[in-house]
N, C-alpha and C. Protein backbone atom coordinates (compact mmCIF):
# COMPACT_ATOMS: atom_id res chain seq x y z
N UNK A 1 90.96 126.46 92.43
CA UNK A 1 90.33 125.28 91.84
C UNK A 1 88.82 125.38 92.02
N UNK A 2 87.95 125.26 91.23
CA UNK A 2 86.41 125.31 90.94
C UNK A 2 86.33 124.09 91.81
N UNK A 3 84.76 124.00 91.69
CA UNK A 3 84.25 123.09 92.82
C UNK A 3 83.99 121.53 91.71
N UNK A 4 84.05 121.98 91.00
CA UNK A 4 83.74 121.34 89.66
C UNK A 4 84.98 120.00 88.91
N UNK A 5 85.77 120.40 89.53
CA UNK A 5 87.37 119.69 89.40
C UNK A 5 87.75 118.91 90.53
N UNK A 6 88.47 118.71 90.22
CA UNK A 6 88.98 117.44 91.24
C UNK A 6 90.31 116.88 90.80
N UNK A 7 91.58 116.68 91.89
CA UNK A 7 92.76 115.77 91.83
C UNK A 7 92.70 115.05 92.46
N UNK A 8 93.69 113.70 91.38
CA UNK A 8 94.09 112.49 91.38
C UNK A 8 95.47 112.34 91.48
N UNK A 9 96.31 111.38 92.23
CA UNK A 9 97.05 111.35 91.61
C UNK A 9 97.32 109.45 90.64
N UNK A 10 98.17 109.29 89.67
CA UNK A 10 98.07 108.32 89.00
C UNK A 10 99.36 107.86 88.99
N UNK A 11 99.02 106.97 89.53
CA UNK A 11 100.39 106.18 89.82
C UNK A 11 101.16 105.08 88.49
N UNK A 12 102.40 105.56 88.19
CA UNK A 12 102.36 104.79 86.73
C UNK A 12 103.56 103.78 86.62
N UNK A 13 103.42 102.48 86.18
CA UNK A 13 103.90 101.48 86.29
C UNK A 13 104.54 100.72 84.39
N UNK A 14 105.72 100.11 84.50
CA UNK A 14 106.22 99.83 83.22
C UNK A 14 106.02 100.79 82.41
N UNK A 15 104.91 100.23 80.74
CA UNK A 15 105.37 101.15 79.75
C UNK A 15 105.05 102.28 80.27
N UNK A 16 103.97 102.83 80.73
CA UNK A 16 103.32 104.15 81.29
C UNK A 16 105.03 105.18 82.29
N UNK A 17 105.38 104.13 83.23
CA UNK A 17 106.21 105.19 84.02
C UNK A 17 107.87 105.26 82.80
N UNK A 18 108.63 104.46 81.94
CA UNK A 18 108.70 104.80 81.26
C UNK A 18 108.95 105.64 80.05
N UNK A 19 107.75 105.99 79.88
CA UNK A 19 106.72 107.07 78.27
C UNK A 19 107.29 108.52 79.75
N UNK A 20 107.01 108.55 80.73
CA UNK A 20 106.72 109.96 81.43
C UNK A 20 108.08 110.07 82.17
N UNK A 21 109.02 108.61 82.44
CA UNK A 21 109.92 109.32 82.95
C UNK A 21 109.61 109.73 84.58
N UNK A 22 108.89 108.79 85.52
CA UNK A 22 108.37 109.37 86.84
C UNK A 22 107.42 108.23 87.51
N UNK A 23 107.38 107.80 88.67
CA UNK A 23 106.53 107.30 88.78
C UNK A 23 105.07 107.51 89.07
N UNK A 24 104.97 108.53 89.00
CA UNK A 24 103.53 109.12 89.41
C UNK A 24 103.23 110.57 89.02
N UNK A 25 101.98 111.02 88.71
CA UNK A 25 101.57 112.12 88.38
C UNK A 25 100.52 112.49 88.87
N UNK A 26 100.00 113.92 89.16
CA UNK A 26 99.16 114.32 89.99
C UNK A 26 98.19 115.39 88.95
N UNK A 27 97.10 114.95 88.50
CA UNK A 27 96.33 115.83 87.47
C UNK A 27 95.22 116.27 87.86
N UNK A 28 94.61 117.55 87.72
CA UNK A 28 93.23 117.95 88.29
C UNK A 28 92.52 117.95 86.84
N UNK A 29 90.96 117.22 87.01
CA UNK A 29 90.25 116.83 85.93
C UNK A 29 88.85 116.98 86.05
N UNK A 30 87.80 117.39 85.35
CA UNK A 30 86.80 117.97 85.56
C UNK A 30 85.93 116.89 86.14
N UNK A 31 85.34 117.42 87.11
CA UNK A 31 83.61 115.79 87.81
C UNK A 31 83.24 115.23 86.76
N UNK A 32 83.01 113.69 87.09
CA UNK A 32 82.62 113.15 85.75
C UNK A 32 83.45 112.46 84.99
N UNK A 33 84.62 112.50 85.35
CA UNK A 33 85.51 111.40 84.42
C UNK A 33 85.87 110.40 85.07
N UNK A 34 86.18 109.71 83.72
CA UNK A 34 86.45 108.22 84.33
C UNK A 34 87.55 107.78 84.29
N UNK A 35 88.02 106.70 85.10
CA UNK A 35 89.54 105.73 84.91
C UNK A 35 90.39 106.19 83.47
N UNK A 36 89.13 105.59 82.81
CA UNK A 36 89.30 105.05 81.22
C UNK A 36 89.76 106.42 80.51
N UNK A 37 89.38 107.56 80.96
CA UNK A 37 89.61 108.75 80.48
C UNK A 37 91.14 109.56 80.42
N UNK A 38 91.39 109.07 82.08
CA UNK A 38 92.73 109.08 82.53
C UNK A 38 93.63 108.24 81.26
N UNK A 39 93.78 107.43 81.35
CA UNK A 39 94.19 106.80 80.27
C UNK A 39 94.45 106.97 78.97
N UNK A 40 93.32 107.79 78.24
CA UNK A 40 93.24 108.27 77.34
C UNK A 40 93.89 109.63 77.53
N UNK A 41 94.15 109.58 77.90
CA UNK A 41 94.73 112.21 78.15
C UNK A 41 96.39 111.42 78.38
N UNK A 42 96.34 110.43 78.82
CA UNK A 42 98.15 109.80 78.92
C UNK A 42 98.56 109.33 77.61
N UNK A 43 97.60 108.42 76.82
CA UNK A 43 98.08 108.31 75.56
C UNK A 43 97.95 109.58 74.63
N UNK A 44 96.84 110.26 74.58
CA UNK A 44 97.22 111.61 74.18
C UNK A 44 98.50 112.19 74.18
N UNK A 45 99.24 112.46 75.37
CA UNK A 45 100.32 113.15 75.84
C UNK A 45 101.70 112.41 75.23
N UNK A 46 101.53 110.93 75.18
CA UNK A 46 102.65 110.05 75.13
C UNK A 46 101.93 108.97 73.87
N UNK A 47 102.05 109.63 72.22
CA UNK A 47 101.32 108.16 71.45
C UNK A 47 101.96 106.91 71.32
N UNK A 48 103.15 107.01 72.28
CA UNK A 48 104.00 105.44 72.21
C UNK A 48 103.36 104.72 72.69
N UNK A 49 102.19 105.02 73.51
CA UNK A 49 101.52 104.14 74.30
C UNK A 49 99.90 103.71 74.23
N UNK A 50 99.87 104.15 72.71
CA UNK A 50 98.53 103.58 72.18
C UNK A 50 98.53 102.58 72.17
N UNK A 51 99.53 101.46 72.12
CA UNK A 51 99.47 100.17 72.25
C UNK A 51 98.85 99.37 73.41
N UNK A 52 98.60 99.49 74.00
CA UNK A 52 98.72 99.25 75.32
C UNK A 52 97.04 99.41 76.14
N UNK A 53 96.43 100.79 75.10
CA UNK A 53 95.29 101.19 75.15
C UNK A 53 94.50 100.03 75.79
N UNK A 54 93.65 99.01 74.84
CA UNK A 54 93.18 97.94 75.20
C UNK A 54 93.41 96.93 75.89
N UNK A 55 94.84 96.59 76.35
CA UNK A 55 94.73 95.86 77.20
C UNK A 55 95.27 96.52 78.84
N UNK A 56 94.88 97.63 78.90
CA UNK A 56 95.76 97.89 79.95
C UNK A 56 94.72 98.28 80.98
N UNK A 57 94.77 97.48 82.53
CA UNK A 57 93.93 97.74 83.53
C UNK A 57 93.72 98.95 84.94
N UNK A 58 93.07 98.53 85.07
CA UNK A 58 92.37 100.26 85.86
C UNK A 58 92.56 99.70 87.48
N UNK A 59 92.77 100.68 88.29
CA UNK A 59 92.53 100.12 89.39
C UNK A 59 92.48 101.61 90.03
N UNK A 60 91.49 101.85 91.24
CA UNK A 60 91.48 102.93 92.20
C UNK A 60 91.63 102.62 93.62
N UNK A 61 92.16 103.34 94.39
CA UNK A 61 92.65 103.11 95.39
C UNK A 61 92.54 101.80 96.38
N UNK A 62 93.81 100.65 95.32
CA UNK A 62 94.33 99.26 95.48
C UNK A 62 93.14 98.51 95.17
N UNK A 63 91.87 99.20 94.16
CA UNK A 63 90.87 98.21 93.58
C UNK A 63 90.88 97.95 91.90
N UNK A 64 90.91 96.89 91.61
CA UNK A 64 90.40 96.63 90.07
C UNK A 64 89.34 97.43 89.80
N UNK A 65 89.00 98.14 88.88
CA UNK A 65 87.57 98.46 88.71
C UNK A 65 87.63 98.41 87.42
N UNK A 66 86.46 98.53 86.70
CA UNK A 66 85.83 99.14 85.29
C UNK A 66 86.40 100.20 84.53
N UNK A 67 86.86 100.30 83.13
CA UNK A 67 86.93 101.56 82.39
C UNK A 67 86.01 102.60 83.36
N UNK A 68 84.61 102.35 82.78
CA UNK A 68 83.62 103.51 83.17
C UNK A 68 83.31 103.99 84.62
N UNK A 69 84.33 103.43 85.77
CA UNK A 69 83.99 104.04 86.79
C UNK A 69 84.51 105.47 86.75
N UNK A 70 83.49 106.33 87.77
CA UNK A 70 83.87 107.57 87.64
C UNK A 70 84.98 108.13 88.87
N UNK A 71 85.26 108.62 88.67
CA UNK A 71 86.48 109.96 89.37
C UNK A 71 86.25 110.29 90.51
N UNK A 72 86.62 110.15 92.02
CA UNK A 72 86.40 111.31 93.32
C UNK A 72 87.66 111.89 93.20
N UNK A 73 87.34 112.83 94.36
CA UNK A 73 88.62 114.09 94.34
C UNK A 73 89.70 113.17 95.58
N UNK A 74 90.80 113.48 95.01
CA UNK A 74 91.96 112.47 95.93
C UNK A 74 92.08 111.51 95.52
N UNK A 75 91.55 110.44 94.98
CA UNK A 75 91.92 108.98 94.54
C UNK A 75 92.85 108.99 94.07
N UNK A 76 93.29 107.51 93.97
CA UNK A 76 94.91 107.24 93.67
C UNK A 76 94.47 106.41 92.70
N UNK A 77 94.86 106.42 91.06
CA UNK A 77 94.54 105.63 90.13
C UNK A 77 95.54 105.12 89.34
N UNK A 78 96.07 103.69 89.38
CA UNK A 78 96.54 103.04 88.80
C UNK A 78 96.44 102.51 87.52
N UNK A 79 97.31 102.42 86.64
CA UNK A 79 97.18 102.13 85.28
C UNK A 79 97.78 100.80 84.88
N UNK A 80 97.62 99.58 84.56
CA UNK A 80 98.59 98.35 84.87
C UNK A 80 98.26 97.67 83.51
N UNK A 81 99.51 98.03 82.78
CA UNK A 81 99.84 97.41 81.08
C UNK A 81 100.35 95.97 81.92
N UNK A 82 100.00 95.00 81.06
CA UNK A 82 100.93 93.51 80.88
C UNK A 82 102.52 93.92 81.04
N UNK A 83 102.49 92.62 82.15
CA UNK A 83 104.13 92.52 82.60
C UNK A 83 104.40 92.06 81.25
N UNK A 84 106.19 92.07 81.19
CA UNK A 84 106.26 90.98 80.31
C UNK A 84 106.78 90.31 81.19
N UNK A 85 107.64 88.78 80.54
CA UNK A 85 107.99 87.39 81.67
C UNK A 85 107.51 86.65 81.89
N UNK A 86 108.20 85.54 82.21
CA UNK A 86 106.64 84.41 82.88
C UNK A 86 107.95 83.18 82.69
């Protein structure tokens, strides 16, 4: 692994775990990316889950954060589509 990369793993919840069949996945991704990016390389992989794109929230290790926060090596990143219920 280059010095340049970095793993995550992404912990995936409803539609996300799901689309993959697993609850979690472990991806190495170049310095410099963000939450929001993660996200995007999952709907890439799985387009059942373009839906979901916009409303679906970010969180890094047990924090809410921003689309645009960026990436450390090891973080645990959560992806959290709308429950349904209520």
């Amino acid at each position: 692994m280059s010095k340049s990369a970095l793993t995550i793993t992404v912990k995936l919840f409803a539609a996300y775990q799901e689309a993959f069949g697993m609850p979690e996945l472990v991806l190495e991704l170049p310095e410099g990316t963000t939450v929001k990016a993660v996200c995007d390389r999952l709907i890439a992989e799985r387009p059942e889950l373009a839906k979901w794109r916009e409303i679906t929230r970010f969180g890094i290790n047990l924090i809410f954060v921003e689309p645009d926060t960026l990436l450390h090596n090891g973080d645990e990143v959560v992806l959290i589509p709308p429950v349904s219920g209520g």
